[in-house]
PDB file of N, CA and C in Angstrom:
ATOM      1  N   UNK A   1      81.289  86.638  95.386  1.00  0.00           N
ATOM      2  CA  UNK A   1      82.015  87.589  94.572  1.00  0.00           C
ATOM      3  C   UNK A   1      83.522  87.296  94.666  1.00  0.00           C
ATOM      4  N   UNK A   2      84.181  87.066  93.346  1.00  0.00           N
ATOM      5  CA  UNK A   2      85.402  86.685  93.252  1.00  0.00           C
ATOM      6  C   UNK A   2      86.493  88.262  94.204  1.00  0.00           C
ATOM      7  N   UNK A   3      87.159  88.251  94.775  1.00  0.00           N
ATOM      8  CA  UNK A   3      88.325  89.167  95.396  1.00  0.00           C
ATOM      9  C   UNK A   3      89.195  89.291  93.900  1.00  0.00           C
ATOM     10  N   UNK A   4      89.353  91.038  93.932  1.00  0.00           N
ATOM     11  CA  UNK A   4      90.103  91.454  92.821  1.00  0.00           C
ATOM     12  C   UNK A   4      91.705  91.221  93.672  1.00  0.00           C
ATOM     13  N   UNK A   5      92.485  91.541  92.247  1.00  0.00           N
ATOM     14  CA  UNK A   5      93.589  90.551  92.130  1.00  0.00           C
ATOM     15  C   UNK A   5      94.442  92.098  92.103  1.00  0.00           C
ATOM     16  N   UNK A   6      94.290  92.858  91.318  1.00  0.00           N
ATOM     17  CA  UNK A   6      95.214  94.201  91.136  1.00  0.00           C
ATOM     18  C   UNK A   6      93.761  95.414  91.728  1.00  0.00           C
ATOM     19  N   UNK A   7      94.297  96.257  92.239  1.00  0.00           N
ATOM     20  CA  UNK A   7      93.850  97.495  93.451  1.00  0.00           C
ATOM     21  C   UNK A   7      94.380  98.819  91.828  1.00  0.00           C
ATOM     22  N   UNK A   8      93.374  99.957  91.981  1.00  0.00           N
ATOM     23  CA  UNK A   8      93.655 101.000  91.475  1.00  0.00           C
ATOM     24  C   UNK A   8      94.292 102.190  92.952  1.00  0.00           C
ATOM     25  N   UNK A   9      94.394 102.631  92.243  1.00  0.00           N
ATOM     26  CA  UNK A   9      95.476 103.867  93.087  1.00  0.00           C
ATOM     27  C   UNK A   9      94.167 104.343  94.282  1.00  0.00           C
ATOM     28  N   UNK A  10      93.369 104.954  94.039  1.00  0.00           N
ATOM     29  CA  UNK A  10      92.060 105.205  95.052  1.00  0.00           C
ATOM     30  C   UNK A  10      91.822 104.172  95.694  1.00  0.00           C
ATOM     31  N   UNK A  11      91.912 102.710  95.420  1.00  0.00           N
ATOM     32  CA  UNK A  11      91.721 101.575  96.236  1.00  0.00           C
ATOM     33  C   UNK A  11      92.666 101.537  97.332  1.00  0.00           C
ATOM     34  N   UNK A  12      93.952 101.387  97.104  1.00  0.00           N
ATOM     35  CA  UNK A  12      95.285 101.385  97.226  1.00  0.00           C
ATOM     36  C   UNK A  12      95.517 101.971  98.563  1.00  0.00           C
ATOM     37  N   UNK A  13      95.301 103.670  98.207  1.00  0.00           N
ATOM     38  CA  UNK A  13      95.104 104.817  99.124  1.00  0.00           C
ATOM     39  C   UNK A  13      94.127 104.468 100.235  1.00  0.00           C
ATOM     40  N   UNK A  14      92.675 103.902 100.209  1.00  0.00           N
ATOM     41  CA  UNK A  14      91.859 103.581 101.064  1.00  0.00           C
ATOM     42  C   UNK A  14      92.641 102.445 102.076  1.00  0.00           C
ATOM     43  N   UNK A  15      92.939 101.320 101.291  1.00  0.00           N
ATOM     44  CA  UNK A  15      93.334 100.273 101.710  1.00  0.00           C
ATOM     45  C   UNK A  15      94.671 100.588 102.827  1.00  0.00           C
ATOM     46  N   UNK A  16      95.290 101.377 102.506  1.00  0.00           N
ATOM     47  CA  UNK A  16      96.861 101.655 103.052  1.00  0.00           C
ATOM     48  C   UNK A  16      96.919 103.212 103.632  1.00  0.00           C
ATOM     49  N   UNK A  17      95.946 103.862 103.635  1.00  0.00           N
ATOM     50  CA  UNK A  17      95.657 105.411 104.294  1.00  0.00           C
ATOM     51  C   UNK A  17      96.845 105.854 103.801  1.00  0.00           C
ATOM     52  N   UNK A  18      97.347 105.897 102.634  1.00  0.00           N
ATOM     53  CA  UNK A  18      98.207 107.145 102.144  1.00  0.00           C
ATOM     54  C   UNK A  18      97.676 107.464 101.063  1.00  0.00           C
ATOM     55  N   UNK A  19      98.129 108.734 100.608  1.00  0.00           N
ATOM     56  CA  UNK A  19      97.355 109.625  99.668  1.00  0.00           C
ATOM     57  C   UNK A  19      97.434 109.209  98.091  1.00  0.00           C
ATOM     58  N   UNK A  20      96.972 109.660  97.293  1.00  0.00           N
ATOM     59  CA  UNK A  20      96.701 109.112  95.733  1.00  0.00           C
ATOM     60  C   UNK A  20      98.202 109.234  95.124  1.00  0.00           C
ATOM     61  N   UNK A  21      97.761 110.633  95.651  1.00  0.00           N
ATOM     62  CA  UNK A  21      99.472 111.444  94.712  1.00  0.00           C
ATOM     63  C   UNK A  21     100.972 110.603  95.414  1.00  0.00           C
ATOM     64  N   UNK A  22     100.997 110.540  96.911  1.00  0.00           N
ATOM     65  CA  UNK A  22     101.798 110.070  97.256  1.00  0.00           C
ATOM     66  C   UNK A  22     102.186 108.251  96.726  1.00  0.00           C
ATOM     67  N   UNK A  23     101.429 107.817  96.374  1.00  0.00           N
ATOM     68  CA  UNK A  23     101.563 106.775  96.160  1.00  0.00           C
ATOM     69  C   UNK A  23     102.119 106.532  94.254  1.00  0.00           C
ATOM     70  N   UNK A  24     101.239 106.957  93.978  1.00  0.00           N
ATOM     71  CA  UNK A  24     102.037 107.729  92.271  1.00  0.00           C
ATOM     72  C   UNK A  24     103.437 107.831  92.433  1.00  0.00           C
ATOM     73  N   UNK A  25     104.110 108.723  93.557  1.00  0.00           N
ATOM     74  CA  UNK A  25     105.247 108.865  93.563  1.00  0.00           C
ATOM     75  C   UNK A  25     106.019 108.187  93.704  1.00  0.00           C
ATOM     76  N   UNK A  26     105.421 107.090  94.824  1.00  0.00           N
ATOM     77  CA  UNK A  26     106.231 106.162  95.318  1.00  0.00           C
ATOM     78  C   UNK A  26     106.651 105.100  93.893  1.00  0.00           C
ATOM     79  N   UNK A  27     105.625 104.938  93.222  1.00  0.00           N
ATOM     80  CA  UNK A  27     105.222 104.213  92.131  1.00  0.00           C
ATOM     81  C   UNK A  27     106.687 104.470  91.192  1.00  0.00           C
ATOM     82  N   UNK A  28     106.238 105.904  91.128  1.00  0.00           N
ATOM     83  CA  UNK A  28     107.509 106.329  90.029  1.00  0.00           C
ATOM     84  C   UNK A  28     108.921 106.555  90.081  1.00  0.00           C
ATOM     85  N   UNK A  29     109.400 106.302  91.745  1.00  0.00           N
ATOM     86  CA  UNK A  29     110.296 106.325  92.640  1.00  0.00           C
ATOM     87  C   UNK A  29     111.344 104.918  92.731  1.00  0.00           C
ATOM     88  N   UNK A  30     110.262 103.999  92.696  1.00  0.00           N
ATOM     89  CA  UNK A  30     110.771 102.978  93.303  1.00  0.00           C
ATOM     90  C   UNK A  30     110.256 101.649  92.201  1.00  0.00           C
ATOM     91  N   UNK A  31     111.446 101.248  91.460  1.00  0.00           N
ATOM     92  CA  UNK A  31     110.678 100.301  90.541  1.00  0.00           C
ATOM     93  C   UNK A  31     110.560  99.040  90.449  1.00  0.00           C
ATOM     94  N   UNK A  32     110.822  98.608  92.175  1.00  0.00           N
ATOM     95  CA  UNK A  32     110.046  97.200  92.788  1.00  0.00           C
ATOM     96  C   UNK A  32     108.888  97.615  93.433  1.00  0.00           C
ATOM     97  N   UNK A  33     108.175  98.917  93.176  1.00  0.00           N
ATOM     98  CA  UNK A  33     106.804  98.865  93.699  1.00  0.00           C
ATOM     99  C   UNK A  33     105.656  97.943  93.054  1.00  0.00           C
ATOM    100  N   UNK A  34     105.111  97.095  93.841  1.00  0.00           N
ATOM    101  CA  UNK A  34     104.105  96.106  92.676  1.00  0.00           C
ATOM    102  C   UNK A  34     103.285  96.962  92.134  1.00  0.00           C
ATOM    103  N   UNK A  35     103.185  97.929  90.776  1.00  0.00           N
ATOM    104  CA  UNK A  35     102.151  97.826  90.213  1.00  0.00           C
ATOM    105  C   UNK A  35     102.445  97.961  89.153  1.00  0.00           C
ATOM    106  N   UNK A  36     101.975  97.964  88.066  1.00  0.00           N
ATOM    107  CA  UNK A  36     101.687  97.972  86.489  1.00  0.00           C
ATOM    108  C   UNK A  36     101.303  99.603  86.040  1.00  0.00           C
ATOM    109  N   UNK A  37     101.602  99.788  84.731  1.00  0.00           N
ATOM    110  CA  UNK A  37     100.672 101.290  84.452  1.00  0.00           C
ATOM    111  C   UNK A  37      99.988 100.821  83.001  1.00  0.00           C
ATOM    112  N   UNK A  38      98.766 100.863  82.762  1.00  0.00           N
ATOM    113  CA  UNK A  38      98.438 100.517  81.541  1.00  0.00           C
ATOM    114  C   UNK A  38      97.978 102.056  81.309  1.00  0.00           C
ATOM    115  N   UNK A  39      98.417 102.834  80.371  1.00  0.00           N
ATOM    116  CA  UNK A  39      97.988 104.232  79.807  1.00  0.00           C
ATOM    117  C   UNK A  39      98.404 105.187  80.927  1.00  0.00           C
ATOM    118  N   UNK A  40      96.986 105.836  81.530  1.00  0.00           N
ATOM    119  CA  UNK A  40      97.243 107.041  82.826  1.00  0.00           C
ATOM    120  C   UNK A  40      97.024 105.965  84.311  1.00  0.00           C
ATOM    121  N   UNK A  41      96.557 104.570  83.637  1.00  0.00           N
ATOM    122  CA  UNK A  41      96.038 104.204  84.798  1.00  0.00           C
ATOM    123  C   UNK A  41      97.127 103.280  85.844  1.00  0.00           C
ATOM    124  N   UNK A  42      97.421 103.523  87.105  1.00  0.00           N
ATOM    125  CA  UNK A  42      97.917 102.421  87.696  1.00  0.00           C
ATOM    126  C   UNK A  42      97.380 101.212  88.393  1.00  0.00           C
ATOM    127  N   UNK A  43      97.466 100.371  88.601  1.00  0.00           N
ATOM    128  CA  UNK A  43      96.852  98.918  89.040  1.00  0.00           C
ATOM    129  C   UNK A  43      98.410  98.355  89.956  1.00  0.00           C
ATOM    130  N   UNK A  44      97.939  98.100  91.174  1.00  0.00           N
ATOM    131  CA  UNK A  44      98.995  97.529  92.310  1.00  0.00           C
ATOM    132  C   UNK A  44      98.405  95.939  92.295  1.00  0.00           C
ATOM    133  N   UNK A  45      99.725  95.669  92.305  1.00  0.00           N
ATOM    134  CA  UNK A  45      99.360  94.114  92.627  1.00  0.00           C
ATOM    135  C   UNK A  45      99.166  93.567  94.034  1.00  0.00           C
ATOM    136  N   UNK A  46      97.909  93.562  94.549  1.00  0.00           N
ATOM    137  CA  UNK A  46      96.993  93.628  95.957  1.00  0.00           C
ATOM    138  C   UNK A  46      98.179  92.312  96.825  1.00  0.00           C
ATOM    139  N   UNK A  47      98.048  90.911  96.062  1.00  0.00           N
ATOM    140  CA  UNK A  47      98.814  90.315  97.444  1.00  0.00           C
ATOM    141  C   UNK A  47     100.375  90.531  97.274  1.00  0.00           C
ATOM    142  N   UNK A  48     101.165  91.769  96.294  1.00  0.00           N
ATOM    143  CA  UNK A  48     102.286  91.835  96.616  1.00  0.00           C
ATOM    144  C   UNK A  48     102.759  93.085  97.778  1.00  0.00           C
ATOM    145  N   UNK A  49     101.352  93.722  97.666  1.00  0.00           N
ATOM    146  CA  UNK A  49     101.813  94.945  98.497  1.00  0.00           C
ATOM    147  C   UNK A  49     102.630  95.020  99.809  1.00  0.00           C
ATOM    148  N   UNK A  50     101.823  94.238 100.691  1.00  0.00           N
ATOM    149  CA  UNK A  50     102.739  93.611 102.048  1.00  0.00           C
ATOM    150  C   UNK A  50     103.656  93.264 102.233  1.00  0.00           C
ATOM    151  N   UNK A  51     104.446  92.276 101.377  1.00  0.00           N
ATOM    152  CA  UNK A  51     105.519  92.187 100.965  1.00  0.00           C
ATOM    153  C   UNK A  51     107.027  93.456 100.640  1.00  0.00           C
ATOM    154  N   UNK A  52     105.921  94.199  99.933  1.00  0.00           N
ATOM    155  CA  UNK A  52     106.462  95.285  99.492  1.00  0.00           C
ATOM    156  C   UNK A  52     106.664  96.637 100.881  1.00  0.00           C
ATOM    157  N   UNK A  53     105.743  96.858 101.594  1.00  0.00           N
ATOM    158  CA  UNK A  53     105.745  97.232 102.499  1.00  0.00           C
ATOM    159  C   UNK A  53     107.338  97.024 103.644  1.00  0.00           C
ATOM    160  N   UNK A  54     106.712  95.542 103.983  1.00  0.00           N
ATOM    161  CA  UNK A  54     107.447  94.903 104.495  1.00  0.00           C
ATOM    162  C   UNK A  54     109.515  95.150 104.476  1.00  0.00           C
ATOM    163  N   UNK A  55     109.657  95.167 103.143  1.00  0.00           N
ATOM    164  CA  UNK A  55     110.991  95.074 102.505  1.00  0.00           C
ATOM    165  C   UNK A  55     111.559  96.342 102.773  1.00  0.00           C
ATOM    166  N   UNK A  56     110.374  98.061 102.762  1.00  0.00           N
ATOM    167  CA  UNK A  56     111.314  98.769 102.922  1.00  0.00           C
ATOM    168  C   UNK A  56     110.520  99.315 104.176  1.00  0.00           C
ATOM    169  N   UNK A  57     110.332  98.421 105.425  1.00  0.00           N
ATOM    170  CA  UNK A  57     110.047  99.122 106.552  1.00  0.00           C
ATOM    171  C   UNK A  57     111.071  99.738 106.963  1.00  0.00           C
ATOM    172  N   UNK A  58     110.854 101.175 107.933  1.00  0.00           N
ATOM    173  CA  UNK A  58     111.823 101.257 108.344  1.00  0.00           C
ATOM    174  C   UNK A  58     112.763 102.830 107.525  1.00  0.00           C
ATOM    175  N   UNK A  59     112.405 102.517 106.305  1.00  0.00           N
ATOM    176  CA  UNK A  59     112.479 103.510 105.641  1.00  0.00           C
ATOM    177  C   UNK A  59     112.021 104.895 105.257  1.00  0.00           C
ATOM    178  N   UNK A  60     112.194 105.895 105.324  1.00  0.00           N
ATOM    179  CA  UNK A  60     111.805 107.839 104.743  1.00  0.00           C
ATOM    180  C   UNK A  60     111.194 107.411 103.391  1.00  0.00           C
ATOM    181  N   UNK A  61     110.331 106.972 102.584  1.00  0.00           N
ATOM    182  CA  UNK A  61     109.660 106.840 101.753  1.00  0.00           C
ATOM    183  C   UNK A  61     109.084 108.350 101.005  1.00  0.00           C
ATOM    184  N   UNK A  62     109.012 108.936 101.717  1.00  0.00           N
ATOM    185  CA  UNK A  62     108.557 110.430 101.249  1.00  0.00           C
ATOM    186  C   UNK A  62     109.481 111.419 100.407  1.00  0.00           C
ATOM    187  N   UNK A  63     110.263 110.879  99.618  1.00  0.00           N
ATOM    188  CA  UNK A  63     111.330 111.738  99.054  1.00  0.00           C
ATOM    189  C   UNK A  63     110.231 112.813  98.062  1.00  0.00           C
ATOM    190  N   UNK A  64     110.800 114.340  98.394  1.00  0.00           N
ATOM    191  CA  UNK A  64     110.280 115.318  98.159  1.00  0.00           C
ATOM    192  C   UNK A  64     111.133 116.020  97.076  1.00  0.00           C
TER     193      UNK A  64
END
């Protein structure tokens, strides 16, 4: 079985134990987050995430 290439938001969340909504936010927050939005749907780009991680370790990510 080929390994998917882009993660949906429920994937995302499993993969990285943060929440659906929180990650939406981050999404809409921050617009070097790797993912795409086609319609309602978001799709993360799976081998940029780490990267992405990576860049703002260290950081309050939770802006409320």
């Amino acid at each position: 079985m080929e390994e998917k290439m882009m993660l949906t938001m429920p994937e995302t969340a499993k993969l990285t134990n943060i929440g659906v909504a929180k990650l939406k936010q981050i999404a809409r927050e921050y617009s070097d987050f790797p993912c795409i939005k086609i319609g309602v749907k978001h799709l993360v780009i799976k081998e940029k995430l780490p990267e992405w991680f990576e860049k703002h370790k260290g950081e309050e990510l939770w802006r409320n």
